[in-house]
N, C-alpha and C. Protein backbone atom coordinates (compact mmCIF):
# COMPACT_ATOMS: atom_id res chain seq x y z
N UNK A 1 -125.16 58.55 -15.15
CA UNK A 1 -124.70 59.87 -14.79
C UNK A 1 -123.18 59.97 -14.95
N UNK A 2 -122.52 58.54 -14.33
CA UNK A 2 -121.11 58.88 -14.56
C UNK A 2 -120.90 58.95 -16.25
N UNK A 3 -121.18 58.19 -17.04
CA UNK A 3 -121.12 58.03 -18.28
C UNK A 3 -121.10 59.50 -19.19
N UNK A 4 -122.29 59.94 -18.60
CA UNK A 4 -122.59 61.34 -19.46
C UNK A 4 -121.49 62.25 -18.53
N UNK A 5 -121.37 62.58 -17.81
CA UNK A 5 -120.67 63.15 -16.79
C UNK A 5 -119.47 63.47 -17.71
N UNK A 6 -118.64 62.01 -17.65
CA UNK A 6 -117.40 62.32 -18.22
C UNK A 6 -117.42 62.43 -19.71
N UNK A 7 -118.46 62.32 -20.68
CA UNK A 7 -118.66 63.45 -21.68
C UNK A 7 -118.18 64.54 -21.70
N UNK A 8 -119.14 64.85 -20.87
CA UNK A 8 -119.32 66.35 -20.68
C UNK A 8 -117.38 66.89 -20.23
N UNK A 9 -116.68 66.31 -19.07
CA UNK A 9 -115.13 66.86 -19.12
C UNK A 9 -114.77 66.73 -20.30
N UNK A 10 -114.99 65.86 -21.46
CA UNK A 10 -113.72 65.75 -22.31
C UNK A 10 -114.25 66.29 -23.48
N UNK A 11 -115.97 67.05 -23.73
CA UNK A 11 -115.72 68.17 -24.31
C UNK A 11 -115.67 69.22 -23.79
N UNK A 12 -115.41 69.70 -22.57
CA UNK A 12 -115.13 71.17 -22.16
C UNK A 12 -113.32 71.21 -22.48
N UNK A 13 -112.97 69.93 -21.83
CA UNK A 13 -111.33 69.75 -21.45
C UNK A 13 -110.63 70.33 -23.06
N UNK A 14 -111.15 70.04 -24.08
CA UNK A 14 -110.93 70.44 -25.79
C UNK A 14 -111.15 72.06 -25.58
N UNK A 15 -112.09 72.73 -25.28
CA UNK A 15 -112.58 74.26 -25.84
C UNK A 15 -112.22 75.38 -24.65
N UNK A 16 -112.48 76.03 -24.58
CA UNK A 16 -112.06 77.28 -24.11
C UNK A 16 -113.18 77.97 -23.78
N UNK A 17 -113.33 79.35 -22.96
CA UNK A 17 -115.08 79.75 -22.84
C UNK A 17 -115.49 80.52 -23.48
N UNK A 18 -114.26 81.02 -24.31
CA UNK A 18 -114.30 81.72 -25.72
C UNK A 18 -115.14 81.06 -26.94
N UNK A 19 -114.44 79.47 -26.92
CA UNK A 19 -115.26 78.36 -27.94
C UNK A 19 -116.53 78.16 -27.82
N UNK A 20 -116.54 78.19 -26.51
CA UNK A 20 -117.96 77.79 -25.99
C UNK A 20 -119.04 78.86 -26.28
N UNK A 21 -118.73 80.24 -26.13
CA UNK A 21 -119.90 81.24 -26.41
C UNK A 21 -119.93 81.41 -27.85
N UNK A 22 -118.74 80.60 -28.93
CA UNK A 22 -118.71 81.01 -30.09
C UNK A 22 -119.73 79.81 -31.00
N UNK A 23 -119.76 79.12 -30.28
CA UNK A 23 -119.94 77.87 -31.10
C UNK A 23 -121.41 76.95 -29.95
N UNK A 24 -122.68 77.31 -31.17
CA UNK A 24 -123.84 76.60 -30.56
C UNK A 24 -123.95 75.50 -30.68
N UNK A 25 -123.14 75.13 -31.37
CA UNK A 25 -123.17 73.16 -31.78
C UNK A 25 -122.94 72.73 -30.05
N UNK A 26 -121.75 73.08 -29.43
CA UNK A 26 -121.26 72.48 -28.40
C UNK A 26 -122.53 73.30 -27.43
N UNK A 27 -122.51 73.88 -26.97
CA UNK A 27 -123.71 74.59 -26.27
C UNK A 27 -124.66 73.67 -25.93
N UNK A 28 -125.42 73.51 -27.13
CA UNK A 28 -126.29 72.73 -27.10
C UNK A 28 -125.95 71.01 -26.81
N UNK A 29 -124.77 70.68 -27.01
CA UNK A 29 -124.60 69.41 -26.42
C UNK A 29 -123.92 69.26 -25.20
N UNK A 30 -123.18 70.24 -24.80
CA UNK A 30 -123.31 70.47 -22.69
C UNK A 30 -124.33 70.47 -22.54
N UNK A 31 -125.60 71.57 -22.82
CA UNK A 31 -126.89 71.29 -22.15
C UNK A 31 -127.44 70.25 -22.64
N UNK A 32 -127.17 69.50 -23.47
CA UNK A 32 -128.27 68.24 -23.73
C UNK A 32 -127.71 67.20 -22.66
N UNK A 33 -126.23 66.65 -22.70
CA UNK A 33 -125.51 66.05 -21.46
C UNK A 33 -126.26 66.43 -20.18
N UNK A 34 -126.16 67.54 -19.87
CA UNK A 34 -126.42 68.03 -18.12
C UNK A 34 -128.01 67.59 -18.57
N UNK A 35 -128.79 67.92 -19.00
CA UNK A 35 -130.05 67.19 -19.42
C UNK A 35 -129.89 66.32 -19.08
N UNK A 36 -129.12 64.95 -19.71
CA UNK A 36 -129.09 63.79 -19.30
C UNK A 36 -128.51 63.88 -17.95
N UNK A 37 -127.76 64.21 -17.63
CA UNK A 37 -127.78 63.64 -16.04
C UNK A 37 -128.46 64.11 -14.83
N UNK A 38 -129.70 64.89 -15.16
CA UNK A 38 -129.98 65.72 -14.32
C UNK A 38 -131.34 64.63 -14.34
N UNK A 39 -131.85 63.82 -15.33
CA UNK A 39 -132.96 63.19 -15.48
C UNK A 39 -132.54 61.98 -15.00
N UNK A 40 -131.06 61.24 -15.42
CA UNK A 40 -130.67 59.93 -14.10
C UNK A 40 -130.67 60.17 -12.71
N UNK A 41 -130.36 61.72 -12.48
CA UNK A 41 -130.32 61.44 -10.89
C UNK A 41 -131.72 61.67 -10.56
N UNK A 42 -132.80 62.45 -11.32
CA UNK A 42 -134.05 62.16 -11.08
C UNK A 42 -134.68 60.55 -10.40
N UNK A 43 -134.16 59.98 -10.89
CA UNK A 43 -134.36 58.29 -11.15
C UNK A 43 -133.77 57.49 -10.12
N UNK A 44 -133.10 58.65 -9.13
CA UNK A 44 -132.25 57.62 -8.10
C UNK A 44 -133.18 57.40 -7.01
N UNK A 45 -132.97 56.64 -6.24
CA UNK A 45 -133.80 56.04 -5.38
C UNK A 45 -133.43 57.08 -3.84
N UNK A 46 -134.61 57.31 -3.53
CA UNK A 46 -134.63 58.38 -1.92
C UNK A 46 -133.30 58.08 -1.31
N UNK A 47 -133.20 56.77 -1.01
CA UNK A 47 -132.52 55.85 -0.06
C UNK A 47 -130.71 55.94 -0.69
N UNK A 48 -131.06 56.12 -2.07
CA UNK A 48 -129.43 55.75 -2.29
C UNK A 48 -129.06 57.43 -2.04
N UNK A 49 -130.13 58.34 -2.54
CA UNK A 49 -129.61 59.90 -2.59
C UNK A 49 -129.11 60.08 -1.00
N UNK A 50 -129.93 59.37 0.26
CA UNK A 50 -129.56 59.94 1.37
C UNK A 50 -128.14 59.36 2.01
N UNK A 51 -128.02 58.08 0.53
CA UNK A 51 -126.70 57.72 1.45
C UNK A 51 -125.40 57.84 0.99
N UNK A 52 -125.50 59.18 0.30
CA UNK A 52 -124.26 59.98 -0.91
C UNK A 52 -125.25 61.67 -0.60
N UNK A 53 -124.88 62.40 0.68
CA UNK A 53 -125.68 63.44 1.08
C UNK A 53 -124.46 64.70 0.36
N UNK A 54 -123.32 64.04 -0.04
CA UNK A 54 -122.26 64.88 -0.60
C UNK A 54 -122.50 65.18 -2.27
N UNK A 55 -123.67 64.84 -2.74
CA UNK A 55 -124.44 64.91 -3.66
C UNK A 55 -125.44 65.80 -4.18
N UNK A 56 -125.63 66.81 -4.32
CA UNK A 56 -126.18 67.76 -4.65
C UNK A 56 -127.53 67.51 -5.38
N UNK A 57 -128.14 65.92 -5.15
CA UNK A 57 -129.29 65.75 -5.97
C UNK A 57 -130.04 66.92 -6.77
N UNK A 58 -131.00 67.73 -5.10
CA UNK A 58 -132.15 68.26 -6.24
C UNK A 58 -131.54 69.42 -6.89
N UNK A 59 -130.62 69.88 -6.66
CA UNK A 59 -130.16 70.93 -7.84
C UNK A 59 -129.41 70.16 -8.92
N UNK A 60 -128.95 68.93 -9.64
CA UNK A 60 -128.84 68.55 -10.35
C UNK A 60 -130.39 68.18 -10.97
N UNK A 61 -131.36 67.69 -10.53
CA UNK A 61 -132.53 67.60 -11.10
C UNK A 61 -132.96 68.99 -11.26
N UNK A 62 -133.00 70.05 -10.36
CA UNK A 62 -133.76 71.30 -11.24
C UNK A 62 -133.08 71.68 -12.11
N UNK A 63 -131.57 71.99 -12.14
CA UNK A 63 -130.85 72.03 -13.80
C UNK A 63 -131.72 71.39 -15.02
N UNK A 64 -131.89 70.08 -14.44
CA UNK A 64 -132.66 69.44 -15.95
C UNK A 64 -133.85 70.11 -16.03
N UNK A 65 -134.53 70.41 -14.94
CA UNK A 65 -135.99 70.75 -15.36
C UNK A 65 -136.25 72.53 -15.69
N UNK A 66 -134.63 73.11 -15.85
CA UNK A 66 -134.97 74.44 -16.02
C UNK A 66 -134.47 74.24 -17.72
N UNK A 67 -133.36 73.26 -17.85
CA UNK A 67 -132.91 73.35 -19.38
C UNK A 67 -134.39 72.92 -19.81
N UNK A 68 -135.04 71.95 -19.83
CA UNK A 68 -136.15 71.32 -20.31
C UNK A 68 -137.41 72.20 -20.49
N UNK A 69 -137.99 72.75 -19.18
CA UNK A 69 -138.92 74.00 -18.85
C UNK A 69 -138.73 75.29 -19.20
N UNK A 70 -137.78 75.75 -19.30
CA UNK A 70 -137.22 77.21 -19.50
C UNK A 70 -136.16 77.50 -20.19
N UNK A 71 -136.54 76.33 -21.32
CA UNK A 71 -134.90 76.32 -22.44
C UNK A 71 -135.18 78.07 -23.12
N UNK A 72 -135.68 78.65 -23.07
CA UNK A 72 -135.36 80.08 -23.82
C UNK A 72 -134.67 80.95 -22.78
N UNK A 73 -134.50 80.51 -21.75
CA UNK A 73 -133.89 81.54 -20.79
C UNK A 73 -132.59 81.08 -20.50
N UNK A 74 -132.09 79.69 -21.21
CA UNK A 74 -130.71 79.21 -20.67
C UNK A 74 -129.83 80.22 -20.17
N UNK A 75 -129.05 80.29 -19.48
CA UNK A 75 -128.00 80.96 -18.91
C UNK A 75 -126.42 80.36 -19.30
N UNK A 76 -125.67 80.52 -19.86
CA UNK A 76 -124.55 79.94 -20.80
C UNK A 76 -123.43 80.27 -19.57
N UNK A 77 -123.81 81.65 -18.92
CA UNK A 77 -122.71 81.43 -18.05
C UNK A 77 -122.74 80.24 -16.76
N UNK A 78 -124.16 79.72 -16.39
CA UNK A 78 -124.23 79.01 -15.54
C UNK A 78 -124.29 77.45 -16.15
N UNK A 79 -124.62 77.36 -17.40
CA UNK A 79 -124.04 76.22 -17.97
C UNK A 79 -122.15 75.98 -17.99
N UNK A 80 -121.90 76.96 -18.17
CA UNK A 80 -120.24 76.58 -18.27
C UNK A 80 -119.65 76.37 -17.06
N UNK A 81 -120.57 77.26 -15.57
CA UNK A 81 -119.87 76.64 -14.34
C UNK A 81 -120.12 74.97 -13.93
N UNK A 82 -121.28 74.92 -14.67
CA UNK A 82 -121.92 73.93 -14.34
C UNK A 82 -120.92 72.79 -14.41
N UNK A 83 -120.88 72.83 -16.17
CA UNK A 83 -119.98 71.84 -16.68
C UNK A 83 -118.42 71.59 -16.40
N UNK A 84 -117.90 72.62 -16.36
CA UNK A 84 -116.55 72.80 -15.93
C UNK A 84 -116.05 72.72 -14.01
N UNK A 85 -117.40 72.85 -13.54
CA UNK A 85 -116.99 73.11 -11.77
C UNK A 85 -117.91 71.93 -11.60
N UNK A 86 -119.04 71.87 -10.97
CA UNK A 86 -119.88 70.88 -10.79
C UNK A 86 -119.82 69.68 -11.12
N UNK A 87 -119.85 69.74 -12.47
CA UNK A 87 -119.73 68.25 -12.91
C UNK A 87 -118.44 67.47 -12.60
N UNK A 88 -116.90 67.93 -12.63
CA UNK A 88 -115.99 67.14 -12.30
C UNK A 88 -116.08 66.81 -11.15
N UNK A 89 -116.94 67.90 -10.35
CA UNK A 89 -117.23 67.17 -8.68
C UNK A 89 -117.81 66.01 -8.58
N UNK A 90 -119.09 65.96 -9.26
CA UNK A 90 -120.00 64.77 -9.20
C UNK A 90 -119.17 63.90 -9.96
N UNK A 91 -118.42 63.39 -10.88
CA UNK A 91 -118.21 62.68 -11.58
C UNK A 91 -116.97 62.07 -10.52
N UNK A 92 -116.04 62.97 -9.74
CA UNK A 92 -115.67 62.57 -8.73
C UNK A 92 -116.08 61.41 -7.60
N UNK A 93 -117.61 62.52 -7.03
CA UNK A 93 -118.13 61.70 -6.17
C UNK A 93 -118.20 60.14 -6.53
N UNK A 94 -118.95 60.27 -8.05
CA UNK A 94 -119.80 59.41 -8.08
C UNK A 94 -118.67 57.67 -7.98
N UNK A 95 -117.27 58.00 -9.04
CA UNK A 95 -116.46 57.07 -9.11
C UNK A 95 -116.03 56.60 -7.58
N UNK A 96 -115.91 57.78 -6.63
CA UNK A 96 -116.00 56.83 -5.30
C UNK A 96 -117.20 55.91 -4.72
N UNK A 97 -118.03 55.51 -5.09
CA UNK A 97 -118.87 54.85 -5.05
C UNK A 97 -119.23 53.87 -5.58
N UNK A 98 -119.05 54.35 -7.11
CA UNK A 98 -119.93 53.05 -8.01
C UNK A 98 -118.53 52.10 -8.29
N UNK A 99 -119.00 50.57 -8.80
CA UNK A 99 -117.75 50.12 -9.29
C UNK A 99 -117.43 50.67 -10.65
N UNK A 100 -115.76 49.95 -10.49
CA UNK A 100 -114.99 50.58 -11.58
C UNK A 100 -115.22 49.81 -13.02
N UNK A 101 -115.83 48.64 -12.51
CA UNK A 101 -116.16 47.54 -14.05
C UNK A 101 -117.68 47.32 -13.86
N UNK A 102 -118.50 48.37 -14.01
CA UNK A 102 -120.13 47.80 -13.79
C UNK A 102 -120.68 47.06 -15.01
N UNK A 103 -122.08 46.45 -14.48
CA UNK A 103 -121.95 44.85 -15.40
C UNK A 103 -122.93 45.51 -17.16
């Protein structure tokens, strides 16, 4: 999650939200990213989600399962808060937690 996470800042941190509604290449690879991290935190264990409650689990998992389930209805404006607000949060959280050299 952290991995894709900080993807995802350092292609928003490049474009603009101008770029972003202009250009489906990137579009589609924010939502494929938030895809991916919405399916690792799927994968986290009950126990670790309850003990990082500053974590927004299941709405990071329904993100994935609405890009995945209901990709014709994407919402571009709620992808760009996503990516640009949300995610530097979690990617935040998450570096307070995990180590800084994992194996």
């Amino acid at each position: 999650m952290l991995d894709y996470g900080r993807r995802v800042m350092e292609r928003t941190a490049r474009i603009s939200r101008a770029n972003f509604e202009a250009d489906e290449n990137i579009q589609l690879a924010i939502t494929y990213l938030l895809q991916i991290i919405g399916e690792a935190a799927g994968r986290v264990s009950k126990g670790a989600c309850g003990q990082h409650p500053e974590i927004d689990w299941a709405n990071i998992v329904s993100m994935r399962n609405r890009i995945v389930h209901d990709y014709r209805h994407i919402d571009l404006d709620v992808v760009w808060l996503t990516a640009t607000v949300d995610v530097p949060r979690l990617v935040a959280h998450l570096e307070a937690f995990l180590p800084s050299d994992p194996p």
